[in-house]
C-alpha atoms as a PDB file:
ATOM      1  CA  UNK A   1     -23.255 -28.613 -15.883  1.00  0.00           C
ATOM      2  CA  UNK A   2     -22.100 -26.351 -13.307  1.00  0.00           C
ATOM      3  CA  UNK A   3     -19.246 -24.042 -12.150  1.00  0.00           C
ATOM      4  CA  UNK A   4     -17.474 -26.322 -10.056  1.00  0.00           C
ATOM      5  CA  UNK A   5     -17.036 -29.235 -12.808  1.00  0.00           C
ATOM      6  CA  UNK A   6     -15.073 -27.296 -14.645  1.00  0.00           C
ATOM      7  CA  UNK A   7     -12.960 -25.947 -11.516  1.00  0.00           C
ATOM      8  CA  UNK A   8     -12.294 -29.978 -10.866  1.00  0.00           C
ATOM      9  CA  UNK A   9     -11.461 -30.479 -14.164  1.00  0.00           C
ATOM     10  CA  UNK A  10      -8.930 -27.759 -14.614  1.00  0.00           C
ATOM     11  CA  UNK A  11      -7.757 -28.344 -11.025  1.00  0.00           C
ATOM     12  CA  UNK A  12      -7.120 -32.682 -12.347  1.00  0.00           C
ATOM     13  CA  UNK A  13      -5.392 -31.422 -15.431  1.00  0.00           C
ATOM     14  CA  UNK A  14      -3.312 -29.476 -13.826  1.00  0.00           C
ATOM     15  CA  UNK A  15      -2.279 -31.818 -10.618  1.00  0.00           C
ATOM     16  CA  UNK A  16      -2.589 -34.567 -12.855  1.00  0.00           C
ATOM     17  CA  UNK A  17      -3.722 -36.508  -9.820  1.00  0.00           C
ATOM     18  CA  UNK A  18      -7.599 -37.042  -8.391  1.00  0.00           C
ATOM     19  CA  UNK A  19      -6.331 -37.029  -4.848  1.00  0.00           C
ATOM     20  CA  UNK A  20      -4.278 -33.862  -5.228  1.00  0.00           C
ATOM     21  CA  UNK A  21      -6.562 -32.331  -7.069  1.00  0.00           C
ATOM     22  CA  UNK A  22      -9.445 -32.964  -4.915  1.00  0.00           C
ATOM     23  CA  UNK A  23      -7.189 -31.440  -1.921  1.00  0.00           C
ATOM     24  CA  UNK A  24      -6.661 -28.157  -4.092  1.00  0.00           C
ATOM     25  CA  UNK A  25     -10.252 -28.149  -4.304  1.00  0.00           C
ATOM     26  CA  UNK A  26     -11.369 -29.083  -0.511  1.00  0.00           C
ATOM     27  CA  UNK A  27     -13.290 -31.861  -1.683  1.00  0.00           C
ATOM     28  CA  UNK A  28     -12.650 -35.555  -1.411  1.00  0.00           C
ATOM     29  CA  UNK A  29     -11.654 -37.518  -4.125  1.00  0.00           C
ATOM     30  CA  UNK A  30     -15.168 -39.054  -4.758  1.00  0.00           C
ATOM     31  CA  UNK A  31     -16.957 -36.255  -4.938  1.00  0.00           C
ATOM     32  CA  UNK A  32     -14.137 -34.743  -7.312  1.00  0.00           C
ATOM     33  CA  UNK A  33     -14.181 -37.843  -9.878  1.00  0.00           C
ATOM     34  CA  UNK A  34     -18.304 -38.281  -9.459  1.00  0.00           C
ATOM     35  CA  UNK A  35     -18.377 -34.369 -10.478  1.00  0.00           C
ATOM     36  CA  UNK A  36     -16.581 -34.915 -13.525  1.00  0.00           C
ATOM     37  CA  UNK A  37     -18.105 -38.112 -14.385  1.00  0.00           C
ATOM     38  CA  UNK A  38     -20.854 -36.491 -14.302  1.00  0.00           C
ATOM     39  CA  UNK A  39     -20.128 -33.790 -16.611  1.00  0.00           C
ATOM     40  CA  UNK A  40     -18.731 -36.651 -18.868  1.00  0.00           C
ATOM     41  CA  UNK A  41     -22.282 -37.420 -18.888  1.00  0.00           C
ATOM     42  CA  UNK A  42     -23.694 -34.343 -19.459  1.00  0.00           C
ATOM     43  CA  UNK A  43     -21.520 -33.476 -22.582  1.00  0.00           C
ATOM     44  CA  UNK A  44     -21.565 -37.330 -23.804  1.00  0.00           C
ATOM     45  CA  UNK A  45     -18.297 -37.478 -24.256  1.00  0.00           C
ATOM     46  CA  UNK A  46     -15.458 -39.107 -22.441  1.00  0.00           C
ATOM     47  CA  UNK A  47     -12.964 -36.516 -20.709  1.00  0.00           C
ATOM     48  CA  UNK A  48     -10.413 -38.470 -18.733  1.00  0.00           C
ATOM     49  CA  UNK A  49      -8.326 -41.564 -19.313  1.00  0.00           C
ATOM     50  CA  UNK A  50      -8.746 -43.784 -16.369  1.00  0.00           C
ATOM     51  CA  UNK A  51      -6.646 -46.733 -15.254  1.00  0.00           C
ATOM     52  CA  UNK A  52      -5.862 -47.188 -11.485  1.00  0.00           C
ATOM     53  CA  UNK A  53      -4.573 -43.932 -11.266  1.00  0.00           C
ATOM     54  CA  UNK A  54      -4.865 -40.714 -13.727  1.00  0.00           C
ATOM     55  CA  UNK A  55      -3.699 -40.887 -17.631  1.00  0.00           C
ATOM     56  CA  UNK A  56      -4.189 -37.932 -18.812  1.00  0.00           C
ATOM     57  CA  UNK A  57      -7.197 -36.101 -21.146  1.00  0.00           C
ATOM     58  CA  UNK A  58      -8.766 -37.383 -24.166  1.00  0.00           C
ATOM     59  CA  UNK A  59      -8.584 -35.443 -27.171  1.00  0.00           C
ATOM     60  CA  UNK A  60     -12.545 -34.388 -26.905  1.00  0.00           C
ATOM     61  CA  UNK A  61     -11.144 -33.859 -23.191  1.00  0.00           C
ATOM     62  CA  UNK A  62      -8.433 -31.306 -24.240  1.00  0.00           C
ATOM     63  CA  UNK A  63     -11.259 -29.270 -25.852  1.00  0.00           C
ATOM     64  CA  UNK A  64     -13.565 -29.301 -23.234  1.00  0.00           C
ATOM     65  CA  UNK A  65     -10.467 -28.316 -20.865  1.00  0.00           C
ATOM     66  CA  UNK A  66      -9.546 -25.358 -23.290  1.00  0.00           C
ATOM     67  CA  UNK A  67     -13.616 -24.056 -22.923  1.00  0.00           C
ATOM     68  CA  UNK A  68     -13.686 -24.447 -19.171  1.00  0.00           C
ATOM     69  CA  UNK A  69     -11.072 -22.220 -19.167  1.00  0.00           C
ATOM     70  CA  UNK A  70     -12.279 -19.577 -20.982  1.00  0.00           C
ATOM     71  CA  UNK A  71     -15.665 -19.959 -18.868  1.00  0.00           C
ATOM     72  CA  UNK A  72     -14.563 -20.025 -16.253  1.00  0.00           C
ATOM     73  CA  UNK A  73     -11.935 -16.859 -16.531  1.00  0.00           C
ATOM     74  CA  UNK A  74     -15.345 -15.095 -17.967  1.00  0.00           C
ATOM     75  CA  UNK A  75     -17.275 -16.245 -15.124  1.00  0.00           C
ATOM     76  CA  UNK A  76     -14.931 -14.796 -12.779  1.00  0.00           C
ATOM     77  CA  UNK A  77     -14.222 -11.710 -14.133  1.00  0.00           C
ATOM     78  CA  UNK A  78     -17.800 -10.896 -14.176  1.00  0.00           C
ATOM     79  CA  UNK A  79     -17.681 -11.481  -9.944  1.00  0.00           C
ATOM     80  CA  UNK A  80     -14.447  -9.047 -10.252  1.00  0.00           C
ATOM     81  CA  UNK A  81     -16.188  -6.371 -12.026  1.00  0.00           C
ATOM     82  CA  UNK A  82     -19.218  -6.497 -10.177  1.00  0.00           C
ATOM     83  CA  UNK A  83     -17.420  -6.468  -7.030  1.00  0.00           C
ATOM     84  CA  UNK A  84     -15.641  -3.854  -8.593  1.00  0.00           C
ATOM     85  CA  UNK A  85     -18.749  -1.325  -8.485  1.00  0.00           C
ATOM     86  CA  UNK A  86     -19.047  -2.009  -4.641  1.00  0.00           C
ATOM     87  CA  UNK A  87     -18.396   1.474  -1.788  1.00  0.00           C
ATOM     88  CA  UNK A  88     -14.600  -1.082  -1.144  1.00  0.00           C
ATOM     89  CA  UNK A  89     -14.100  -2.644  -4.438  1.00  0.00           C
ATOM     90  CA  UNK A  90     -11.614  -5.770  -3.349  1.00  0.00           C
ATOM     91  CA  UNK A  91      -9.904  -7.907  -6.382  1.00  0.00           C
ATOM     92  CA  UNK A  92      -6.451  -9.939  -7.100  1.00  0.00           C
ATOM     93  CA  UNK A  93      -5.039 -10.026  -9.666  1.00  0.00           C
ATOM     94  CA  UNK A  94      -2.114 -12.679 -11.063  1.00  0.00           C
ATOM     95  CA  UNK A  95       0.729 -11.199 -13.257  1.00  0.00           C
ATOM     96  CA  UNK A  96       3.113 -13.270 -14.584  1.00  0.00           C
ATOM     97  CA  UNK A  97       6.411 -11.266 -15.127  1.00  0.00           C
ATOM     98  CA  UNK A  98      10.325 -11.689 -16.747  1.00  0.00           C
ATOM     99  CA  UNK A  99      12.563 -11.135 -14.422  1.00  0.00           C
ATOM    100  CA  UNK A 100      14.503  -8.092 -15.827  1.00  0.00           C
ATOM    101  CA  UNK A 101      11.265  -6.335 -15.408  1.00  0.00           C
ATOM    102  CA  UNK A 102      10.126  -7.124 -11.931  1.00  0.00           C
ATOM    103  CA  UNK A 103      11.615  -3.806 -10.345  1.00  0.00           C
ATOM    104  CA  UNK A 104       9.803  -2.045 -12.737  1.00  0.00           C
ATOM    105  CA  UNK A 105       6.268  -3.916 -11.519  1.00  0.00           C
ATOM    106  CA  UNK A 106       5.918  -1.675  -8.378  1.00  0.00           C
ATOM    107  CA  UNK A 107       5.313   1.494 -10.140  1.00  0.00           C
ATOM    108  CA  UNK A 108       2.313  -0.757 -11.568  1.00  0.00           C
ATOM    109  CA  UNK A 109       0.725  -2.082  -8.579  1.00  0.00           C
ATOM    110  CA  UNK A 110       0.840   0.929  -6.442  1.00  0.00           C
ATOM    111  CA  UNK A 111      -1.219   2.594  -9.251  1.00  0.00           C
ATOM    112  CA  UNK A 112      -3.684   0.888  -8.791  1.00  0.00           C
ATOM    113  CA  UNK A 113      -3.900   0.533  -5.056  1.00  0.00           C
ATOM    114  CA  UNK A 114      -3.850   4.346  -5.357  1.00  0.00           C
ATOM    115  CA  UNK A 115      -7.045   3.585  -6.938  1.00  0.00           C
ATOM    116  CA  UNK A 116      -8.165   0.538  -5.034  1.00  0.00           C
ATOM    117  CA  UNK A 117      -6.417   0.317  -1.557  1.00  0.00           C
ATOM    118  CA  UNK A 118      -7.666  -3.205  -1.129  1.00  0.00           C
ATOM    119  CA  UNK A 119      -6.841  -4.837  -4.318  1.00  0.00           C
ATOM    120  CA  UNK A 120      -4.005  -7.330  -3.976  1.00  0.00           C
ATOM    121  CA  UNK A 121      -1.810  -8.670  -6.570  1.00  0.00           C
ATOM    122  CA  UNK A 122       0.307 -12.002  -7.140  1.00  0.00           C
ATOM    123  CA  UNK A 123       3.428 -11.631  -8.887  1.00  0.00           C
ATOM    124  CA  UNK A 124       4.340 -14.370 -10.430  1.00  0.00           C
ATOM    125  CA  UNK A 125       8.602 -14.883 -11.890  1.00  0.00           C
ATOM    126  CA  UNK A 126       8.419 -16.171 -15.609  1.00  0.00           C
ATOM    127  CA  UNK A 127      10.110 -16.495 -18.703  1.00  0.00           C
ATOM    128  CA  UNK A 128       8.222 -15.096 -21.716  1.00  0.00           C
ATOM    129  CA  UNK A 129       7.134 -18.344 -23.190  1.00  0.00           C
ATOM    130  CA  UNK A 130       5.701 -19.237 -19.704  1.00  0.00           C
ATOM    131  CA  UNK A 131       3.460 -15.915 -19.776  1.00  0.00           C
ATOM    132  CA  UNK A 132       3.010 -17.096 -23.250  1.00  0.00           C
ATOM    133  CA  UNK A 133       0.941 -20.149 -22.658  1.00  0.00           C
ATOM    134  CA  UNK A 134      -0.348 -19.102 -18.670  1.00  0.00           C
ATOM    135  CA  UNK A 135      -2.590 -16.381 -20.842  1.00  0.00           C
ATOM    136  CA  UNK A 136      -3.201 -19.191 -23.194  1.00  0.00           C
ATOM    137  CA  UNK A 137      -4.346 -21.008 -19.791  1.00  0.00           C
ATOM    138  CA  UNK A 138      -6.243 -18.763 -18.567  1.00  0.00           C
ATOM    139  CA  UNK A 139      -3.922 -18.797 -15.081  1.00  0.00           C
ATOM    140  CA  UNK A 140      -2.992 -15.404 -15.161  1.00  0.00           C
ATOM    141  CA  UNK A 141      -4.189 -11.927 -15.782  1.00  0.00           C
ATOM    142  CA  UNK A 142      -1.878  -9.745 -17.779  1.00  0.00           C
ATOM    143  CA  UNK A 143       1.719 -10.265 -18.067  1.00  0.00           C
ATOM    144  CA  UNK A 144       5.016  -8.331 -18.842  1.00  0.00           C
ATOM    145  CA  UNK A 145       7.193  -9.130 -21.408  1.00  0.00           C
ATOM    146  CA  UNK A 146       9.325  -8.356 -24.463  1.00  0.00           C
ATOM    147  CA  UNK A 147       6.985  -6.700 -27.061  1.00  0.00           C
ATOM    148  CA  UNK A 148       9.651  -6.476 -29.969  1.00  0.00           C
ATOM    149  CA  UNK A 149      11.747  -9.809 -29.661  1.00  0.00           C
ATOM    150  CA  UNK A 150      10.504 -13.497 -29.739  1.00  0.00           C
ATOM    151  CA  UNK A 151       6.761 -11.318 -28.785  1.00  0.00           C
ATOM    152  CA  UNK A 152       4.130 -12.933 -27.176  1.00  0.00           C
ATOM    153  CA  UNK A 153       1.051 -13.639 -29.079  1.00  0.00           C
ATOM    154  CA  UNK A 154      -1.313 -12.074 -27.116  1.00  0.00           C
ATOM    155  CA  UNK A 155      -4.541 -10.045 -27.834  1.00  0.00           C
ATOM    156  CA  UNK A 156      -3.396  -6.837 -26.721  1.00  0.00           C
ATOM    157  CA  UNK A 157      -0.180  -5.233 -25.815  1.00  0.00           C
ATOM    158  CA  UNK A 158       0.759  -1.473 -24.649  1.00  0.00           C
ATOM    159  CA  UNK A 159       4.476  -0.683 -24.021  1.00  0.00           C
ATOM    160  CA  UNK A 160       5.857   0.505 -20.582  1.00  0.00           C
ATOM    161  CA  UNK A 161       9.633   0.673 -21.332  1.00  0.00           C
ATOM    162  CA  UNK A 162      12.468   0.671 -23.384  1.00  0.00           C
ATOM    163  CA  UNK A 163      15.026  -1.742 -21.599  1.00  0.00           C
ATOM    164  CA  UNK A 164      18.695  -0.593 -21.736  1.00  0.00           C
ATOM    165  CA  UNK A 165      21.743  -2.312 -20.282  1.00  0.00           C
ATOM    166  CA  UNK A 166      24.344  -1.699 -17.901  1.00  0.00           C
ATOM    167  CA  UNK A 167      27.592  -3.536 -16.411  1.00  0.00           C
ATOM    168  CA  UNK A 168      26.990  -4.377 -12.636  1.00  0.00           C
ATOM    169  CA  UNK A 169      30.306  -4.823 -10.619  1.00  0.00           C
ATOM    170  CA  UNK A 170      31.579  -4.317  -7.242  1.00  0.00           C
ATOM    171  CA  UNK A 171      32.878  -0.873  -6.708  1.00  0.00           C
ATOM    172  CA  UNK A 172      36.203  -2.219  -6.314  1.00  0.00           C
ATOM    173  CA  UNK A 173      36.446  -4.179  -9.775  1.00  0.00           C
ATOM    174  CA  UNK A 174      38.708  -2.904 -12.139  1.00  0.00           C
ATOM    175  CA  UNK A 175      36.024  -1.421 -14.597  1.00  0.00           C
ATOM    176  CA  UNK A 176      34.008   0.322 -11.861  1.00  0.00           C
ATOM    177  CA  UNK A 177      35.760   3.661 -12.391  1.00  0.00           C
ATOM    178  CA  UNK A 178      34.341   3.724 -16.389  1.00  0.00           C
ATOM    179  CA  UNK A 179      31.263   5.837 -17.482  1.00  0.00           C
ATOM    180  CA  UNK A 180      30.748   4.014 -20.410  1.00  0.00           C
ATOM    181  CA  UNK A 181      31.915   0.247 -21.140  1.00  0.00           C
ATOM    182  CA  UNK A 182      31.760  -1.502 -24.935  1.00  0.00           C
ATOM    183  CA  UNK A 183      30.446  -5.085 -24.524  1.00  0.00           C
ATOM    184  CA  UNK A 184      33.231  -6.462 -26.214  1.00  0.00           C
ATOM    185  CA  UNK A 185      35.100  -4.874 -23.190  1.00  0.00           C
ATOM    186  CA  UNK A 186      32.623  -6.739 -21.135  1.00  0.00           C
ATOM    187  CA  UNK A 187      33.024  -9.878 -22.385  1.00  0.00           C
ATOM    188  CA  UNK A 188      36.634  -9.843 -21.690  1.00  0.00           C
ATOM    189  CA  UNK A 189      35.394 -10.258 -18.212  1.00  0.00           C
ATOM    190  CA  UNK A 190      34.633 -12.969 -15.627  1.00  0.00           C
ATOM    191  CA  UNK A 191      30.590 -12.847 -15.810  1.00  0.00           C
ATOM    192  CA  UNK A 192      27.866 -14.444 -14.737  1.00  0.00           C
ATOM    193  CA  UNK A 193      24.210 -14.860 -16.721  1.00  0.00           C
ATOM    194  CA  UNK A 194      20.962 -15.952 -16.463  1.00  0.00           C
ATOM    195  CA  UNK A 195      20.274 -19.512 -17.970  1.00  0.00           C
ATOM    196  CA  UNK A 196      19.519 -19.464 -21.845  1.00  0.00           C
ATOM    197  CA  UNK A 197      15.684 -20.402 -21.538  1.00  0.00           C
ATOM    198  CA  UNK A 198      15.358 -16.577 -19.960  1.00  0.00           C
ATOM    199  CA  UNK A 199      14.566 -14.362 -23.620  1.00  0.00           C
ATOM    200  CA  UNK A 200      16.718 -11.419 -21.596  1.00  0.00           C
ATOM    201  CA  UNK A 201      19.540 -13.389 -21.887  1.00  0.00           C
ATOM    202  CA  UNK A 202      19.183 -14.255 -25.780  1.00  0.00           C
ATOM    203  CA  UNK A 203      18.609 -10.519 -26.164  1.00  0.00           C
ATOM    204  CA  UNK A 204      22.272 -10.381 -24.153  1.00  0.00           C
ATOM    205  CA  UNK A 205      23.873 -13.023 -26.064  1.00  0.00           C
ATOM    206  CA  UNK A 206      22.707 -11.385 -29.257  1.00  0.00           C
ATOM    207  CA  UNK A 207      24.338  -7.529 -28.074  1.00  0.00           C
ATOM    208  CA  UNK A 208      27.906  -9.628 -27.537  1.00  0.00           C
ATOM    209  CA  UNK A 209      27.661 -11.494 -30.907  1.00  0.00           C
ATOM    210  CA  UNK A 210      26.709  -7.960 -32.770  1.00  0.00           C
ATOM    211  CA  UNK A 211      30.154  -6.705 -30.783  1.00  0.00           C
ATOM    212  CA  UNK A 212      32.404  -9.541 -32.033  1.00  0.00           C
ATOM    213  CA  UNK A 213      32.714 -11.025 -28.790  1.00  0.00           C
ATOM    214  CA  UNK A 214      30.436 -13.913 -27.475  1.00  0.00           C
ATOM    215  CA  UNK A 215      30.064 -14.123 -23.904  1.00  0.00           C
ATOM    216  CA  UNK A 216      31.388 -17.120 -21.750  1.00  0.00           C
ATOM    217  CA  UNK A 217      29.360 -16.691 -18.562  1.00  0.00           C
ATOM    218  CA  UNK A 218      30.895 -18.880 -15.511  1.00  0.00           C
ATOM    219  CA  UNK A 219      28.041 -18.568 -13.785  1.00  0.00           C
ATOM    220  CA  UNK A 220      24.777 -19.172 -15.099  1.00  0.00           C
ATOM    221  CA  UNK A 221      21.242 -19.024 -13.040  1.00  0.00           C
ATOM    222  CA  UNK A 222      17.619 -18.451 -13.090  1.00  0.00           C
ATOM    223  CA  UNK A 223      17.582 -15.845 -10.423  1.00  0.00           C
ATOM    224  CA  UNK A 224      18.536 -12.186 -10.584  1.00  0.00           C
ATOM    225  CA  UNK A 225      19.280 -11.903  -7.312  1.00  0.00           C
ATOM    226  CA  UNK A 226      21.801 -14.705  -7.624  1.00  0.00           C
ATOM    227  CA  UNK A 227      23.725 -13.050 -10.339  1.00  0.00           C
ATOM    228  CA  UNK A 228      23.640  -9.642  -8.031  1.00  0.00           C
ATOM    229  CA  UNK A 229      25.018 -11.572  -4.930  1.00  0.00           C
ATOM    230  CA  UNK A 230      28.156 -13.222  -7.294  1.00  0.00           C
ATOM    231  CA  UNK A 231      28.763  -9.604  -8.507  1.00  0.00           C
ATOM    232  CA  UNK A 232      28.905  -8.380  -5.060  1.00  0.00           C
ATOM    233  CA  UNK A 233      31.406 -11.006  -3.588  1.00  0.00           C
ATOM    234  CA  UNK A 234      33.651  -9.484  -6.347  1.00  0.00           C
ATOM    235  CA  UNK A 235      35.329 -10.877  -9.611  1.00  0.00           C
ATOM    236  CA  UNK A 236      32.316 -11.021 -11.346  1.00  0.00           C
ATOM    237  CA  UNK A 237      29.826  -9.057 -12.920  1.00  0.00           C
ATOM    238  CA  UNK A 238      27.138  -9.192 -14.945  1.00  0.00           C
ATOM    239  CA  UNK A 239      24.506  -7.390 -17.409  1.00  0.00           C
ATOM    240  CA  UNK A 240      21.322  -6.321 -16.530  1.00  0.00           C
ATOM    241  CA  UNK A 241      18.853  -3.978 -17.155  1.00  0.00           C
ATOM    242  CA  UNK A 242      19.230  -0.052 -16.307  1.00  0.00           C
ATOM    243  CA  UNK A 243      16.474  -0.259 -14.007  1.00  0.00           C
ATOM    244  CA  UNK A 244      17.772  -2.376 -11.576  1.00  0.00           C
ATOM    245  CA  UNK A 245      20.069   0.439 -10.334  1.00  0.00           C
ATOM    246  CA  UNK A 246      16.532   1.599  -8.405  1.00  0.00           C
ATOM    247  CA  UNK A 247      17.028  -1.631  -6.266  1.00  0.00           C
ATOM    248  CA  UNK A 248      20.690  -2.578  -6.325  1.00  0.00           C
ATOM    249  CA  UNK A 249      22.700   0.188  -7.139  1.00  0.00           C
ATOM    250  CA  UNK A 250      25.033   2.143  -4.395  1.00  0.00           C
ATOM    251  CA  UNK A 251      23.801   0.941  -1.434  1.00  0.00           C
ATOM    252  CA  UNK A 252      24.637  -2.938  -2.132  1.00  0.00           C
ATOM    253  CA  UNK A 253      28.030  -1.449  -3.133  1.00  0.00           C
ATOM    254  CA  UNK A 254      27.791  -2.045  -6.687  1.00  0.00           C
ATOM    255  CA  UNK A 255      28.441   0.258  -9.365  1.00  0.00           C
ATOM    256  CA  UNK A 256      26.183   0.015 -12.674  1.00  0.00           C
ATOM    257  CA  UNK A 257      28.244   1.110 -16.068  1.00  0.00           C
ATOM    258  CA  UNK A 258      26.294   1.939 -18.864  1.00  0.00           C
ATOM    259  CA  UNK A 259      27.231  -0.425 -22.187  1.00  0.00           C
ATOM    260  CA  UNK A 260      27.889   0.948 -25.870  1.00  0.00           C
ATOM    261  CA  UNK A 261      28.613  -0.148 -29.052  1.00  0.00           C
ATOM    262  CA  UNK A 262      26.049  -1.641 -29.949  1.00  0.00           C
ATOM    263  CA  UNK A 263      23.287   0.341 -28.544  1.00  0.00           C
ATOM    264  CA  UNK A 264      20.783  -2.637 -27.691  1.00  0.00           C
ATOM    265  CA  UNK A 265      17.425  -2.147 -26.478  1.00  0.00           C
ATOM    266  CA  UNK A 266      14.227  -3.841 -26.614  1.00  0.00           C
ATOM    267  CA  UNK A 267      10.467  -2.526 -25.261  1.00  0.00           C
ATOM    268  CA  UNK A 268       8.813  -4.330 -22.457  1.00  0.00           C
ATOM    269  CA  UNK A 269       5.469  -3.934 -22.156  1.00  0.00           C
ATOM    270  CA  UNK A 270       1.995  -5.167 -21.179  1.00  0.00           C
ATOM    271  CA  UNK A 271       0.269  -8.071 -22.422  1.00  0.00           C
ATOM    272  CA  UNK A 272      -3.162  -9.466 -22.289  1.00  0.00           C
ATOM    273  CA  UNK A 273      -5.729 -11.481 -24.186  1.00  0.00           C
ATOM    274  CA  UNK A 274      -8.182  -8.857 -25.659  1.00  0.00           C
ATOM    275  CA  UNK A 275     -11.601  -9.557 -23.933  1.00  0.00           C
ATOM    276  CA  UNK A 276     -14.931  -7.076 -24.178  1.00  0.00           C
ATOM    277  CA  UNK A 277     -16.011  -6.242 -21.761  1.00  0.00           C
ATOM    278  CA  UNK A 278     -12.359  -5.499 -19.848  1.00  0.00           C
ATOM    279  CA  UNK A 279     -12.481  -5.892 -16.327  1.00  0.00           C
ATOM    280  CA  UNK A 280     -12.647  -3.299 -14.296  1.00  0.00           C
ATOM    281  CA  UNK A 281      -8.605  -4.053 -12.765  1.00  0.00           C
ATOM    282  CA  UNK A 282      -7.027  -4.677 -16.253  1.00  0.00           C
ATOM    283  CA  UNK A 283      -8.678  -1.578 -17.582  1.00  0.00           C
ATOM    284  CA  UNK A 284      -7.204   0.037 -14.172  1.00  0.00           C
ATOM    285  CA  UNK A 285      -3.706  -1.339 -14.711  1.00  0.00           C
ATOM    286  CA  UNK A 286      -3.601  -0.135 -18.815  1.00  0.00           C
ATOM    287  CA  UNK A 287      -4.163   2.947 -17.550  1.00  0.00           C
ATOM    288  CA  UNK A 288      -1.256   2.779 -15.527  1.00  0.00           C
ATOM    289  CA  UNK A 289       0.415   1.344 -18.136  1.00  0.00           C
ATOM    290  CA  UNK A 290       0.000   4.245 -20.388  1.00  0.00           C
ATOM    291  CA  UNK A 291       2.236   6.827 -18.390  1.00  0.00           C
ATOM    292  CA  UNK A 292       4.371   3.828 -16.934  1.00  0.00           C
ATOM    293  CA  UNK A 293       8.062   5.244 -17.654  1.00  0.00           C
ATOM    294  CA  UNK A 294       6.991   9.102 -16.499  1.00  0.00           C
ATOM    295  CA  UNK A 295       5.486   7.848 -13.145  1.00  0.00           C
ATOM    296  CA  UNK A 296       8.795   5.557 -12.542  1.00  0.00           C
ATOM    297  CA  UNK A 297      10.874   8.176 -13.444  1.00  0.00           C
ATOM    298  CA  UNK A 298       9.398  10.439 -11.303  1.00  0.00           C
ATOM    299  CA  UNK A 299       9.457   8.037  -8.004  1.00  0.00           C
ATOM    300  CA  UNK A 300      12.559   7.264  -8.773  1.00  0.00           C
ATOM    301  CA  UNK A 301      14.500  10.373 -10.023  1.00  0.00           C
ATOM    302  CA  UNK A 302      16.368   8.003 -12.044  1.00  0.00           C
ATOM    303  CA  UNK A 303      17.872   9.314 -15.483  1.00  0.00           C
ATOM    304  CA  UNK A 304      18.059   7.273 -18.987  1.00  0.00           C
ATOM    305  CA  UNK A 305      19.812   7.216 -21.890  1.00  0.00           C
ATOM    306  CA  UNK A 306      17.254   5.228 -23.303  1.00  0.00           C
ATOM    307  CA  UNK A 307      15.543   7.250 -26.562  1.00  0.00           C
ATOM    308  CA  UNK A 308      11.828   8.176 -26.588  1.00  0.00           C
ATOM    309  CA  UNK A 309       9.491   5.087 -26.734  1.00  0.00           C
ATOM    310  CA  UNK A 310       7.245   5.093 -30.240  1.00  0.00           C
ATOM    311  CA  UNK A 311       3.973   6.448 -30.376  1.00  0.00           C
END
């Protein structure tokens, strides 16, 4: 058994197609299927169900998928931290991230480039159940996530933030002249949301019911950036977390009210599956992770009403 069987058979399972996977893996398609017939062999067991085209795993197949994952996430964070120890340590790491915390992520990665100018990084959009089973998988690194509400079971987890909420609007809506806005004011409202598979937006829905007043978004959608560019064209607005002001506050003429009554906040932090020894990056980005909300404060000069995080 070698290395690359268990790259083909993670790269069939997850095409679910020989010729598709053998592409991913710049082989052809006979050397992919002899390769893991051959580890069939090897293990004496049978890993995929065959027909004329693919079927699927076996059972004993799932298994041997769930340990070629794990060796092969071992095998290449040992290259990572030995590579690590070179005079130009290089890396990449894959984060999987919610949405409401991707302007957050920056602070993050340039903490460690500080550290390692020629690390790179691939950010990956995901809901929390997503970063949920891509840890499980083995496909990413570390994620960020809600540590407090529906929380990921992961190995490890260190807290960056405290998430509060404001009320984004155009600076010509009729609420833009508030300092403070209730959410049952809010939901009075024309808003748009993100769809109800995004944990933010339970977390949302959960602040309006606590207020008496359950939220009837017109618009709903997966991306941030769409709810932003309805709230923009005016009539609309929508609730998001504080920090987005640091990308899409003033400038995109928008005006970002904080909400009250209730008070509703929820950490985001760091998760990862606990692993000894810890690679030389994730060790890197805990660190960072550990005086997150000073260091983004500080780039940002951006103020909160958000109360102390927990020790």
């Amino acid at each position: 058994m070698d290395i690359r069987q268990l790259r083909y058979l993670i790269a069939l399972a997850r095409e679910k197609h020989f010729t598709r996977a053998a592409e991913a893996c710049f082989v052809t398609q006979p050397t992919l299927s002899g390769r893991v017939r051959q580890l069939e062999d090897e293990l004496g067991v049978q890993i995929v169900l065959r027909g004329q085209r693919y079927h699927g795993l076996t059972p004993e197949g799932e298994r041997v998928l769930r340990w070629a994952r794990r060796i092969l996430e071992d095998f290449d964070g040992m290259r990572q931290d030995l590579a690590m120890l070179s005079d130009a340590p290089e890396g990449r790491m894959t984060l999987g991230v919610i949405p409401s915390a991707m302007p957050c992520v920056p602070t993050l990665t340039q903490a460690l480039r500080d550290r390692y100018p020629s690390v790179g990084f691939e950010i990956l959009s995901r809901t929390s159940r997503q970063i949920a089973q891509e840890l499980g998988e083995f496909t990413i690194d570390a994620g960020i996530t809600y540590l407090d509400n529906e929380p990921v079971e992961a190995g490890a987890t260190w807290p960056l933030y405290r998430e509060q909420f404001r009320l984004f609007l155009r600076a010509d809506h009729p609420l833009a002249d508030r300092a403070r806005i209730t959410w049952a004011e809010a939901a009075r409202h024309a808003l748009v949301a993100l769809t109800p598979d995004m944990q933010n937006r339970r977390i949302i829905d959960a602040a309006f019911e606590e207020a008496g007043a359950p939220p009837r978004p017109m618009i709903e959608s997966n991306s941030v950036v769409a709810l932003l560019a309805h709230a923009r064209s005016g009539g609309f607005a929508c609730v998001l977390p504080e920090y987005f002001v640091t990308l899409f506050g003033g400038a995109a003429g928008l005006r970002a009210i904080p909400l009250i009554e209730p008070s509703a906040g929820n950490v985001v932090g760091l998760v990862a599956l606990a692993r000894d020894p810890q690679p030389a990056l994730l060790a890197a980005l805990v660190e960072a992770a550990v005086d997150f909300e000073a260091t983004l404060r500080r780039a940002h000069g951006f103020p909160s009403s958000a109360p102390p995080m927990d020790p």
